[in-house]
PDB file of N, CA and C in Angstrom:
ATOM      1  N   UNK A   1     -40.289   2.994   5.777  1.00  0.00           N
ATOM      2  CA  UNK A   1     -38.842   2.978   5.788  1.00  0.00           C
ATOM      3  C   UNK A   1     -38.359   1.695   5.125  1.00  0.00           C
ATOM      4  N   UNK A   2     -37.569   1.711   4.529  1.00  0.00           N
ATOM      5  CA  UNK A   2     -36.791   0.557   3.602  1.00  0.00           C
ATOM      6  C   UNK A   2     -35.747   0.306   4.125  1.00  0.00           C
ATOM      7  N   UNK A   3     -35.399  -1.048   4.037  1.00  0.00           N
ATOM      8  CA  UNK A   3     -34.214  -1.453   4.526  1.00  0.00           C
ATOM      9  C   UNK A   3     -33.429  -2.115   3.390  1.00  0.00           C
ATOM     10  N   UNK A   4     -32.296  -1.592   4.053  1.00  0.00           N
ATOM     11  CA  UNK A   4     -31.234  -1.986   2.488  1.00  0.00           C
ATOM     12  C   UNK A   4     -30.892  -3.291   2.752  1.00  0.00           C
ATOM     13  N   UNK A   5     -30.502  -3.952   2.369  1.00  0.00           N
ATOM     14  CA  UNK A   5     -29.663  -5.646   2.798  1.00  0.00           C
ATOM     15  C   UNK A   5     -28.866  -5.974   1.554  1.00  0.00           C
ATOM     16  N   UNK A   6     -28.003  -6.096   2.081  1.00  0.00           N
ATOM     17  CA  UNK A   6     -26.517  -6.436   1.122  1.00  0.00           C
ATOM     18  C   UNK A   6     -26.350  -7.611   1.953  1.00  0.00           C
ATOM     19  N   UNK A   7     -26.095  -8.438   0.509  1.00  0.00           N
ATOM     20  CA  UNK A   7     -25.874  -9.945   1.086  1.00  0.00           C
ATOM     21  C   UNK A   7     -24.307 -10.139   0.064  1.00  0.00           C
ATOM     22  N   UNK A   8     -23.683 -10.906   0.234  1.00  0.00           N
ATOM     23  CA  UNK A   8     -22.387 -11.865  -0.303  1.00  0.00           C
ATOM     24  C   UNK A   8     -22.554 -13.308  -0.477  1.00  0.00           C
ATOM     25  N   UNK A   9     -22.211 -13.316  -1.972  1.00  0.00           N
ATOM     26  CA  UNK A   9     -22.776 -15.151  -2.035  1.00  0.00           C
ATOM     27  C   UNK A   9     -21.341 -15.364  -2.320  1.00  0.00           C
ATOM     28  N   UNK A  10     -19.766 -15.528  -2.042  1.00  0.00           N
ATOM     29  CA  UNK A  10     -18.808 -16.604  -2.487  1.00  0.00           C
ATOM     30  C   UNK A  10     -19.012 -17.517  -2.841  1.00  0.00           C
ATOM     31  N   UNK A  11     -18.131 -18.401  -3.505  1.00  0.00           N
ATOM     32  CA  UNK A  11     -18.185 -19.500  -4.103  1.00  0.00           C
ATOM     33  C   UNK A  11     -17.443 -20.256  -3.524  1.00  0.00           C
ATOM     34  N   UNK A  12     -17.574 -21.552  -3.368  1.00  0.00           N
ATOM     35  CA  UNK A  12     -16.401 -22.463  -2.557  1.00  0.00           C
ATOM     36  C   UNK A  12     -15.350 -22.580  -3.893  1.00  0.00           C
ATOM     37  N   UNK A  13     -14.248 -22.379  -3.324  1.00  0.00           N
ATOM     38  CA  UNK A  13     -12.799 -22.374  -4.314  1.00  0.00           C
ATOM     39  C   UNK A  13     -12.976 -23.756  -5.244  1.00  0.00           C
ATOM     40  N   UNK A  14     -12.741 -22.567  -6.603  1.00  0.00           N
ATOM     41  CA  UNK A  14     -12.433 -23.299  -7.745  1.00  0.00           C
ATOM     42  C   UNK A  14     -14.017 -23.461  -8.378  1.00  0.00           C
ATOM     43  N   UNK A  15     -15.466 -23.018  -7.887  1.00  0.00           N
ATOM     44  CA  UNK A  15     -16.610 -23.090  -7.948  1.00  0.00           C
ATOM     45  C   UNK A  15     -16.458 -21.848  -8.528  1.00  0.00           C
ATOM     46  N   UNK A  16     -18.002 -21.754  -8.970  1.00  0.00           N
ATOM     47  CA  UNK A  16     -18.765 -20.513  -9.360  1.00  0.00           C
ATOM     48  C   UNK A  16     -19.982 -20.132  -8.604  1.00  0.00           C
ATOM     49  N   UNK A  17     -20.063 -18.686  -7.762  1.00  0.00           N
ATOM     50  CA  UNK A  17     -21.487 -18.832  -7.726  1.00  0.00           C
ATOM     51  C   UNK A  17     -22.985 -18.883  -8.023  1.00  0.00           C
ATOM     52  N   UNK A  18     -23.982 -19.165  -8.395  1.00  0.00           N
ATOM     53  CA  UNK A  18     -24.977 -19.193  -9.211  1.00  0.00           C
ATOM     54  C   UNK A  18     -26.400 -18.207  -8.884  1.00  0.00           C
ATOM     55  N   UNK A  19     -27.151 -17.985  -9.437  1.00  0.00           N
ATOM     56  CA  UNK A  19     -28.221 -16.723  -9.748  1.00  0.00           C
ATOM     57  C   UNK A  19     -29.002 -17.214 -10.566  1.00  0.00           C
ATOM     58  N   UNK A  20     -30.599 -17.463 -10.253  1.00  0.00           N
ATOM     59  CA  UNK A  20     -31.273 -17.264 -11.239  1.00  0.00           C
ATOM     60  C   UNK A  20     -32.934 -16.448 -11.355  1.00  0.00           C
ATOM     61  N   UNK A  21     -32.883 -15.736 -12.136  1.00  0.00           N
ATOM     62  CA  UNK A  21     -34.683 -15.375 -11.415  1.00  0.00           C
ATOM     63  C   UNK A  21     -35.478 -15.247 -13.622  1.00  0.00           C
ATOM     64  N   UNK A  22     -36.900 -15.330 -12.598  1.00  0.00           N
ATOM     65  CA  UNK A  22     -37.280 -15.443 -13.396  1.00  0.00           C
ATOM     66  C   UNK A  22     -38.012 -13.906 -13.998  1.00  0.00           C
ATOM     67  N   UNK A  23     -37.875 -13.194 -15.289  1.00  0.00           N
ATOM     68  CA  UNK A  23     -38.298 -12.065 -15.098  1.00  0.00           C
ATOM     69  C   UNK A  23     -40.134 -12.076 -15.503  1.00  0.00           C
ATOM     70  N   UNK A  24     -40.874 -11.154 -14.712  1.00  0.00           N
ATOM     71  CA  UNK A  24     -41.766 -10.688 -14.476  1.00  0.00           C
ATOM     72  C   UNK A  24     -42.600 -10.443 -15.901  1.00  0.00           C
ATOM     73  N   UNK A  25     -44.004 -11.108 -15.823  1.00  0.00           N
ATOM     74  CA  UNK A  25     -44.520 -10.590 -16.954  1.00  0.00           C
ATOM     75  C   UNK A  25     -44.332 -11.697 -18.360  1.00  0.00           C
ATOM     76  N   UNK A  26     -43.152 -11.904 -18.883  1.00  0.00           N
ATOM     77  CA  UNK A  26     -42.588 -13.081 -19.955  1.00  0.00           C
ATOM     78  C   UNK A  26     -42.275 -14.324 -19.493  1.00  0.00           C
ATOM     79  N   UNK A  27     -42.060 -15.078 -20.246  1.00  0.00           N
ATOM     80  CA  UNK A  27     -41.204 -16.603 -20.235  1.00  0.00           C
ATOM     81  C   UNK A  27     -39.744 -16.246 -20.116  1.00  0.00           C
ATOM     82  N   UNK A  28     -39.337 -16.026 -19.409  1.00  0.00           N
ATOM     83  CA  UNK A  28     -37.716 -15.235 -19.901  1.00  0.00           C
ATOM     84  C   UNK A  28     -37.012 -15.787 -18.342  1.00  0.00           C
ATOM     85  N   UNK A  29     -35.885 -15.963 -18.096  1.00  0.00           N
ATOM     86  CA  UNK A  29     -34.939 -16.242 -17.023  1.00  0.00           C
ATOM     87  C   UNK A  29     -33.899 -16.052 -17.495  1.00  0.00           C
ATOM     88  N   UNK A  30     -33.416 -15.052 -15.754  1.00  0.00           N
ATOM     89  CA  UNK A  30     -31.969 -14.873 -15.800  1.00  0.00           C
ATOM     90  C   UNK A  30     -31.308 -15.552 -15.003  1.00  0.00           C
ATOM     91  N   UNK A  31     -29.864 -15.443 -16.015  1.00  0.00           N
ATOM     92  CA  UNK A  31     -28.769 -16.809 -14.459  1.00  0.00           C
ATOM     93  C   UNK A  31     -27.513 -16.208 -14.827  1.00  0.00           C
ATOM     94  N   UNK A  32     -26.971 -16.340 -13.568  1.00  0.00           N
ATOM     95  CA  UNK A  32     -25.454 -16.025 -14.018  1.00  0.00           C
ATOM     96  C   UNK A  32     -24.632 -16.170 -13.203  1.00  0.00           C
ATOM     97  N   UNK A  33     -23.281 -16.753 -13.143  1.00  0.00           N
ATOM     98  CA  UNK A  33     -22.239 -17.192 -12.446  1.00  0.00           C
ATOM     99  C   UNK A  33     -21.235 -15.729 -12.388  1.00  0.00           C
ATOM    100  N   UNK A  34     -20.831 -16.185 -11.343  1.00  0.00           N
ATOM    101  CA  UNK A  34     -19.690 -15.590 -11.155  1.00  0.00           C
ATOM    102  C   UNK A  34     -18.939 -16.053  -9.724  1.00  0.00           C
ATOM    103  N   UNK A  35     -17.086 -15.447  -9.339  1.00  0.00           N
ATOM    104  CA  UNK A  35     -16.807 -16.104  -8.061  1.00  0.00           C
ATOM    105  C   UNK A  35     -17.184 -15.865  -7.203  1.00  0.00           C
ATOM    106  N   UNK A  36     -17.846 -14.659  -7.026  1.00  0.00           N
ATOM    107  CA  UNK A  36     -18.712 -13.923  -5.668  1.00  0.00           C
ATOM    108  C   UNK A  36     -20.093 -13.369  -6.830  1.00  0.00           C
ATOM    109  N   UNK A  37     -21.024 -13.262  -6.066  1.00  0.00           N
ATOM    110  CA  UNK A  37     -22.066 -12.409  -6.222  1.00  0.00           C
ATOM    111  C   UNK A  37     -22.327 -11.843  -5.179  1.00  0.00           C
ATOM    112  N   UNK A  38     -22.527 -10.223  -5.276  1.00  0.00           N
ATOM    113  CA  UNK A  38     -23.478  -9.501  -4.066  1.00  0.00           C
ATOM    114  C   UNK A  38     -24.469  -8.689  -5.036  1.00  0.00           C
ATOM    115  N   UNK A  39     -25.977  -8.816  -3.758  1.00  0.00           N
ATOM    116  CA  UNK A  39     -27.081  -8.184  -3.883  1.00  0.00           C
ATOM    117  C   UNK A  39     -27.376  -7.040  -3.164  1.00  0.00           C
ATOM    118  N   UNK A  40     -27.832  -6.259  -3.746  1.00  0.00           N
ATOM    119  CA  UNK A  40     -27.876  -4.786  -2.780  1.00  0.00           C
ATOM    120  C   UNK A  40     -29.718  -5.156  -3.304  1.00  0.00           C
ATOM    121  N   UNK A  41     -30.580  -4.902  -2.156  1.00  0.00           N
ATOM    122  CA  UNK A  41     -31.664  -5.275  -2.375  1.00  0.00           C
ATOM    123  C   UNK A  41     -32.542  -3.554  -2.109  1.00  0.00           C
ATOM    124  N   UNK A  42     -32.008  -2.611  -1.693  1.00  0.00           N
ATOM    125  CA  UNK A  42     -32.670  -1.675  -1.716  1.00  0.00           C
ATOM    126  C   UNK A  42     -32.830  -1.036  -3.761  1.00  0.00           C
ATOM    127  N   UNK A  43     -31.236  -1.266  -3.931  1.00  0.00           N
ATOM    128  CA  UNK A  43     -31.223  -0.667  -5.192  1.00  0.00           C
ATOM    129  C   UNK A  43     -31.060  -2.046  -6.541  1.00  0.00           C
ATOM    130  N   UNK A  44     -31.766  -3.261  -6.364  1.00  0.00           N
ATOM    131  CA  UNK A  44     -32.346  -4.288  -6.640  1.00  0.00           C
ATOM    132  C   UNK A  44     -31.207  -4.523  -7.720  1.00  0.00           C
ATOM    133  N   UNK A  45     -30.106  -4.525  -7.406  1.00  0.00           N
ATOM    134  CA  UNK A  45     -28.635  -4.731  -8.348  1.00  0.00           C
ATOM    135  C   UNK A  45     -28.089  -5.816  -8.259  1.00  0.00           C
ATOM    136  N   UNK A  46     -27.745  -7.003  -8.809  1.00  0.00           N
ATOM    137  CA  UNK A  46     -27.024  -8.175  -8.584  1.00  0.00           C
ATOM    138  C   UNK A  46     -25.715  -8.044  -9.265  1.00  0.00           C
ATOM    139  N   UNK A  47     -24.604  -8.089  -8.572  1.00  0.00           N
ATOM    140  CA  UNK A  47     -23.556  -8.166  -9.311  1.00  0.00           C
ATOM    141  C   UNK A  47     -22.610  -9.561  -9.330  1.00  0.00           C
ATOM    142  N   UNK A  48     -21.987  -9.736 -10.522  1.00  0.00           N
ATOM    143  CA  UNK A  48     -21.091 -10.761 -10.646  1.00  0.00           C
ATOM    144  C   UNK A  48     -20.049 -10.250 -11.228  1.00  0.00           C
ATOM    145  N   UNK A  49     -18.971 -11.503  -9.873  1.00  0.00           N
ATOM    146  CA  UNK A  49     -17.504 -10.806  -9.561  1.00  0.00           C
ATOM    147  C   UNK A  49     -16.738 -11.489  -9.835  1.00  0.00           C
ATOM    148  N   UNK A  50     -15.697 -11.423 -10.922  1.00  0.00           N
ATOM    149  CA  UNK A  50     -14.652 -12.426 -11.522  1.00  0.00           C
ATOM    150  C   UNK A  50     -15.337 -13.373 -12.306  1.00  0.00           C
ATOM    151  N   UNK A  51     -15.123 -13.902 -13.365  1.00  0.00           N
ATOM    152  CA  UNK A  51     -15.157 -14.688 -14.042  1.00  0.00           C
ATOM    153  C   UNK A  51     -16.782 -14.752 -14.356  1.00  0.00           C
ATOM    154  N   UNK A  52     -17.412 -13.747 -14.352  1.00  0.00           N
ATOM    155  CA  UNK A  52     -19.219 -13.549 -14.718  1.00  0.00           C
ATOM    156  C   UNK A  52     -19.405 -13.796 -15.919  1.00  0.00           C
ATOM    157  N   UNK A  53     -21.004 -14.475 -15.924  1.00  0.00           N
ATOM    158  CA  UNK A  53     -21.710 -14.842 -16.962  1.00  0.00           C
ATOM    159  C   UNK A  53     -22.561 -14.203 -16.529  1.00  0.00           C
ATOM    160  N   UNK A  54     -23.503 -13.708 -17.846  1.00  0.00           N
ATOM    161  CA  UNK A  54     -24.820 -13.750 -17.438  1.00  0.00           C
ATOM    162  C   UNK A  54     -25.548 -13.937 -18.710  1.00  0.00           C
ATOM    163  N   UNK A  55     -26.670 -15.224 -18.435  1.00  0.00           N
ATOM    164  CA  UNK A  55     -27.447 -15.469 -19.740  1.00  0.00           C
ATOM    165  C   UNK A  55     -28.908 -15.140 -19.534  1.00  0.00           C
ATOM    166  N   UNK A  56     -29.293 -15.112 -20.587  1.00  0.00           N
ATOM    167  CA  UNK A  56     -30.590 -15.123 -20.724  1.00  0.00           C
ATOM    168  C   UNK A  56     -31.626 -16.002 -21.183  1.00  0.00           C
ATOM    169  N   UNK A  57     -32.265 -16.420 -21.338  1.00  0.00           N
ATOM    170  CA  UNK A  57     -33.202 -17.851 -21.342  1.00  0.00           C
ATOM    171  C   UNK A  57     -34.934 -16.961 -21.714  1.00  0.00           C
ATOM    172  N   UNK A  58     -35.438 -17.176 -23.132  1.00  0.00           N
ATOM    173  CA  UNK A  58     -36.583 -17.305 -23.599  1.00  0.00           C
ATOM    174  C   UNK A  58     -37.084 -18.703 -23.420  1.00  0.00           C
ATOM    175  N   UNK A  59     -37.959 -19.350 -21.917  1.00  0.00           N
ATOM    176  CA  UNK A  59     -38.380 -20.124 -22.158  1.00  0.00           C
ATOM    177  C   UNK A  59     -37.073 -21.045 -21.777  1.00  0.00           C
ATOM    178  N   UNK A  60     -36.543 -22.460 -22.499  1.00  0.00           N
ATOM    179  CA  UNK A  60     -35.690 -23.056 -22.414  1.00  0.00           C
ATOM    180  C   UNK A  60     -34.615 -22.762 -23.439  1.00  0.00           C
ATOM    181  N   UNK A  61     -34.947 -21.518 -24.080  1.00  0.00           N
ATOM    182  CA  UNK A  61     -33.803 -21.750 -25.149  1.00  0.00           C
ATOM    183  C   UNK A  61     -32.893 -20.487 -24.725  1.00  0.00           C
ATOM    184  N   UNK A  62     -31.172 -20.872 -24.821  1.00  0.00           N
ATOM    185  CA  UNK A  62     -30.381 -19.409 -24.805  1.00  0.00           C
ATOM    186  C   UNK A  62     -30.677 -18.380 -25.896  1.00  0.00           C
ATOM    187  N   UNK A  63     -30.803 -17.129 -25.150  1.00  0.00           N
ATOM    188  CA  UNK A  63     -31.235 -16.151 -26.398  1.00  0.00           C
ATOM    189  C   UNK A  63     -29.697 -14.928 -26.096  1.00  0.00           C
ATOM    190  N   UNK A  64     -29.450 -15.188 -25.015  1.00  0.00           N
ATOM    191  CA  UNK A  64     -27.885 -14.009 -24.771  1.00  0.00           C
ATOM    192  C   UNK A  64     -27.670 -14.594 -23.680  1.00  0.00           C
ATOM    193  N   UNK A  65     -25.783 -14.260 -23.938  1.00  0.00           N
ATOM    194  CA  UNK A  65     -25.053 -15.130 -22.812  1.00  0.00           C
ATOM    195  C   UNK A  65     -23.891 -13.881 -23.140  1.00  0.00           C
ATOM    196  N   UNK A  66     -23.456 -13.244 -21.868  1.00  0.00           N
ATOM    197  CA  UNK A  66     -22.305 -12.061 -21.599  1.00  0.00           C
ATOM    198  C   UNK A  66     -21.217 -12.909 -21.124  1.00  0.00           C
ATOM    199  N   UNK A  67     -19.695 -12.772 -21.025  1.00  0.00           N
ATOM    200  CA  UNK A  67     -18.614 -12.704 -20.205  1.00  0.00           C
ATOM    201  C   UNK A  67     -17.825 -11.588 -19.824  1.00  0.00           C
ATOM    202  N   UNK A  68     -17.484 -11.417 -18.373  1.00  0.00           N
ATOM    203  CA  UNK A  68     -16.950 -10.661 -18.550  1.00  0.00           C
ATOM    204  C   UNK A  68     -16.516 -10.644 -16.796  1.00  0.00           C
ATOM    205  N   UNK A  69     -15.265  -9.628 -16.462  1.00  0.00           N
ATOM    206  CA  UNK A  69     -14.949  -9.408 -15.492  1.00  0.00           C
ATOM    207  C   UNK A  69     -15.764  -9.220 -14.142  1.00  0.00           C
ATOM    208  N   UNK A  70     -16.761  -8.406 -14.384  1.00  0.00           N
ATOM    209  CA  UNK A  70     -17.694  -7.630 -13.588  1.00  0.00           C
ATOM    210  C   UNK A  70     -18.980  -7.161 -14.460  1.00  0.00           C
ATOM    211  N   UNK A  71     -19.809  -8.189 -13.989  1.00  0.00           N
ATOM    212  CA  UNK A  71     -21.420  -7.226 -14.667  1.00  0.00           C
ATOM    213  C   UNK A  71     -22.412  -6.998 -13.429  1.00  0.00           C
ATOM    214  N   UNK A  72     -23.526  -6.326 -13.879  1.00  0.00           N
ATOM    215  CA  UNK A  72     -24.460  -5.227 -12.727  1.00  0.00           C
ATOM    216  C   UNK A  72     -25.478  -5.491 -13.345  1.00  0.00           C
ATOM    217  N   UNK A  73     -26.315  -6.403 -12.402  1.00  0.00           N
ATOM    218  CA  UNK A  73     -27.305  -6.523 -13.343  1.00  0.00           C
ATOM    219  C   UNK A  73     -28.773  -5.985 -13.003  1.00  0.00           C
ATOM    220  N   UNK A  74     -29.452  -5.141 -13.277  1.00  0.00           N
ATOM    221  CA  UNK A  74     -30.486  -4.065 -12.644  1.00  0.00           C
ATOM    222  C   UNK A  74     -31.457  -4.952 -12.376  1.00  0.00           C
ATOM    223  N   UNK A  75     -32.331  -5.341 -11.423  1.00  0.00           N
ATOM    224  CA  UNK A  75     -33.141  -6.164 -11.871  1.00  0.00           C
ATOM    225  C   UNK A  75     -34.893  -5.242 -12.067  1.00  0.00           C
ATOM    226  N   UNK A  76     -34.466  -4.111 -11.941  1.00  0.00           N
ATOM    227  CA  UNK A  76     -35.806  -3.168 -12.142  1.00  0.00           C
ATOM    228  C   UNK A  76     -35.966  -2.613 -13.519  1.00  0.00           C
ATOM    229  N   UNK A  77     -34.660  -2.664 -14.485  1.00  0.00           N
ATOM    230  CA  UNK A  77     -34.994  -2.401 -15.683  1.00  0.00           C
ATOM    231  C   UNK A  77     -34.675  -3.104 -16.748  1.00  0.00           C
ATOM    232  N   UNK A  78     -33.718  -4.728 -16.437  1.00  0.00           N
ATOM    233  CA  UNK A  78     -33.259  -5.747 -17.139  1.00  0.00           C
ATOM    234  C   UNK A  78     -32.375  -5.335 -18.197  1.00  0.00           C
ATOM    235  N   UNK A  79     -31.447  -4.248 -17.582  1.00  0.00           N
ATOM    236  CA  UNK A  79     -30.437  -3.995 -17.886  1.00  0.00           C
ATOM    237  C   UNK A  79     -29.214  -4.492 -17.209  1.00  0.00           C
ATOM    238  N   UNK A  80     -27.473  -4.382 -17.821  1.00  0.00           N
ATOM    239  CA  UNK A  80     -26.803  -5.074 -17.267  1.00  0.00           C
ATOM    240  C   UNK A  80     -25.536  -3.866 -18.023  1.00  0.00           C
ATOM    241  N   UNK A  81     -24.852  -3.876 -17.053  1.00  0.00           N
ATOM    242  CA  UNK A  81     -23.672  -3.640 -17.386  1.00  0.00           C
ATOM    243  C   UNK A  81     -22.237  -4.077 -17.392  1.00  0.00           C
ATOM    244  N   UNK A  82     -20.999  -4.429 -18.561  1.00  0.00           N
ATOM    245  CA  UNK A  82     -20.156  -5.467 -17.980  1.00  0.00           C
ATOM    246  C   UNK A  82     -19.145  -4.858 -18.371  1.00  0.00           C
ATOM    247  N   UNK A  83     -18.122  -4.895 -17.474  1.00  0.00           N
ATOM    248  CA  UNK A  83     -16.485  -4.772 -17.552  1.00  0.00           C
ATOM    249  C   UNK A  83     -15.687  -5.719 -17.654  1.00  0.00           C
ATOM    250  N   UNK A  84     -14.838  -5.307 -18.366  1.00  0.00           N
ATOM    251  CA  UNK A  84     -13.038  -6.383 -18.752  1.00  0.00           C
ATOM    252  C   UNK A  84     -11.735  -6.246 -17.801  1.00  0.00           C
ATOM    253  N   UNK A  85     -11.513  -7.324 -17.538  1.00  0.00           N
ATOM    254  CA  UNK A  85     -10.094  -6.902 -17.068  1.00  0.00           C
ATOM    255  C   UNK A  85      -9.466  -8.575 -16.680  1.00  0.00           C
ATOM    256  N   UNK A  86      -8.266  -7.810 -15.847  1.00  0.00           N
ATOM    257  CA  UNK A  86      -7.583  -9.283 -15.585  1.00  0.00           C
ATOM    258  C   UNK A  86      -8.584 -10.366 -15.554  1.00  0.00           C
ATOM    259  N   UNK A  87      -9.594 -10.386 -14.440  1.00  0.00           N
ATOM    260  CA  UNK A  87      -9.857 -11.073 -13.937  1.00  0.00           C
ATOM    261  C   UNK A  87     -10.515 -11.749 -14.798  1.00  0.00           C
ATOM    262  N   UNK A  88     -10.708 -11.895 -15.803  1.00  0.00           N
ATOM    263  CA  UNK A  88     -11.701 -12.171 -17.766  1.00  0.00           C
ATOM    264  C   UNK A  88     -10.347 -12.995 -17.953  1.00  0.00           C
ATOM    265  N   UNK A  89      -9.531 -13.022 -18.016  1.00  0.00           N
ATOM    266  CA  UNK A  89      -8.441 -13.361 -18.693  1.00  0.00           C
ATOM    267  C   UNK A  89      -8.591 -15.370 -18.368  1.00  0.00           C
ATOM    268  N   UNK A  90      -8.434 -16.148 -19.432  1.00  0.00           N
ATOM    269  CA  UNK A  90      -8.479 -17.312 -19.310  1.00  0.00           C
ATOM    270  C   UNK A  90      -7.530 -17.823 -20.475  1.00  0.00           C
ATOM    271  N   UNK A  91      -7.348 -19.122 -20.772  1.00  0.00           N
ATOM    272  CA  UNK A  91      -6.507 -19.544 -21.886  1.00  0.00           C
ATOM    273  C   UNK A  91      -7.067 -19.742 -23.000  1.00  0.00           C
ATOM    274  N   UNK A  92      -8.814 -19.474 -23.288  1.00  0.00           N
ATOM    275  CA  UNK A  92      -9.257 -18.955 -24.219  1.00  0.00           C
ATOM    276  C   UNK A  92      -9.835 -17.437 -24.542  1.00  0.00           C
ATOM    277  N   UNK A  93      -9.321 -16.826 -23.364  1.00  0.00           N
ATOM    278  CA  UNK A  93      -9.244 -15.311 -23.904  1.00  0.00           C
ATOM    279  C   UNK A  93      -8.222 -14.624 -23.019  1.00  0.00           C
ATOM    280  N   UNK A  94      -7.161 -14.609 -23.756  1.00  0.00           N
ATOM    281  CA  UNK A  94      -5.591 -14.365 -22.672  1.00  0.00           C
ATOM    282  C   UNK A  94      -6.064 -12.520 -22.690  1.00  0.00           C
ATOM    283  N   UNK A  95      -6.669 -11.999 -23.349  1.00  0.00           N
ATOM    284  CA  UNK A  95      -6.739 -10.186 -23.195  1.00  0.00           C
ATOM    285  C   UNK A  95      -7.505 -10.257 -22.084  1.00  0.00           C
ATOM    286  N   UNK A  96      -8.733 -10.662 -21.625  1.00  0.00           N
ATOM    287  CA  UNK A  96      -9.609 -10.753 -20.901  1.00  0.00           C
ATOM    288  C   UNK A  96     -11.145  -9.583 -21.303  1.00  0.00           C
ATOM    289  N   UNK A  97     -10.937 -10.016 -22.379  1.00  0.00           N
ATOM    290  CA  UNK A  97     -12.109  -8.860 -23.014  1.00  0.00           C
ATOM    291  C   UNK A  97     -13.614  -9.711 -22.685  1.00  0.00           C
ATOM    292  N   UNK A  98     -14.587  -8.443 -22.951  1.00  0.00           N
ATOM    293  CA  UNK A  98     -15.833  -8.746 -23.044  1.00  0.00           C
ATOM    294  C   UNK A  98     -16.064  -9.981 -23.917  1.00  0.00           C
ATOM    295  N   UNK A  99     -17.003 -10.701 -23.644  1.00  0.00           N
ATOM    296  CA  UNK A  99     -17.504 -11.711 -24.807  1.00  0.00           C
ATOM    297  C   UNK A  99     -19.412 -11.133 -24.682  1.00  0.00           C
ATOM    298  N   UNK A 100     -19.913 -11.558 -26.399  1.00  0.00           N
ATOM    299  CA  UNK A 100     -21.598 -11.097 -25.785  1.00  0.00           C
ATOM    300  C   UNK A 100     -22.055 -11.532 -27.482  1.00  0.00           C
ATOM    301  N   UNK A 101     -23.271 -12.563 -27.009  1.00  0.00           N
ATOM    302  CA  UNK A 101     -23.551 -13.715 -27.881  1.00  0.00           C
ATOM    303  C   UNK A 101     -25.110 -12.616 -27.690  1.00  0.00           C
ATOM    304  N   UNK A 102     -25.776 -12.234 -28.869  1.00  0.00           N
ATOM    305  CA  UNK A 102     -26.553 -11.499 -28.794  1.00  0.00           C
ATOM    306  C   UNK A 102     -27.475 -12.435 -29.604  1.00  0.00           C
ATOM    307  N   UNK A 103     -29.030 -12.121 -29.325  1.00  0.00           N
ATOM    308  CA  UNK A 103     -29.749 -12.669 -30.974  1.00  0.00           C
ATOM    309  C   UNK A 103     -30.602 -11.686 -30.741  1.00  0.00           C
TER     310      UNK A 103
END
């Protein structure tokens, strides 16, 4: 039997909260901010809530870095998914759109 555990990481106001793991197999690490993060650990999903980043790291060097409202980040298939909205919105991106620095 599996047990699900959903956790809530907030951020102390005006902070970000932080994430990082290292993925399995490569030199590779993930990290990513956002104002809340929750983990659903049955269905191994990390999400970041308001103002999310999520980068990626070959080793020490950035290889992808996302922004965005809301991303989901799988950690069973190192996939991620990210949404726009208000909450994206800053005084260098007043729409609040996606940002995504690819190589």
């Amino acid at each position: 039997m599996s047990v699900r555990v959903m956790a809530e990481f907030p951020a102390a106001p005006g902070k970000l909260a932080y994430y990082r793991k290292k993925r399995d197999g490569v030199d590779e690490y993930i990290e990513g901010e956002g104002e809340r993060i929750e983990y659903d650990s049955r269905a191994d999903l990390v999400k970041f809530i308001k103002r999310a980043v999520v980068r990626r790291f070959k080793g020490a060097t950035l290889s992808d870095e996302t922004t965005g409202a809301l991303i989901v980040y799988d950690n069973n298939t190192d996939v991620f998914t990210v949404d726009s909205g208000a909450a994206n919105r800053s005084a260098t991106n007043p729409g609040g759109r996606i940002r995504a620095l690819l190589s």
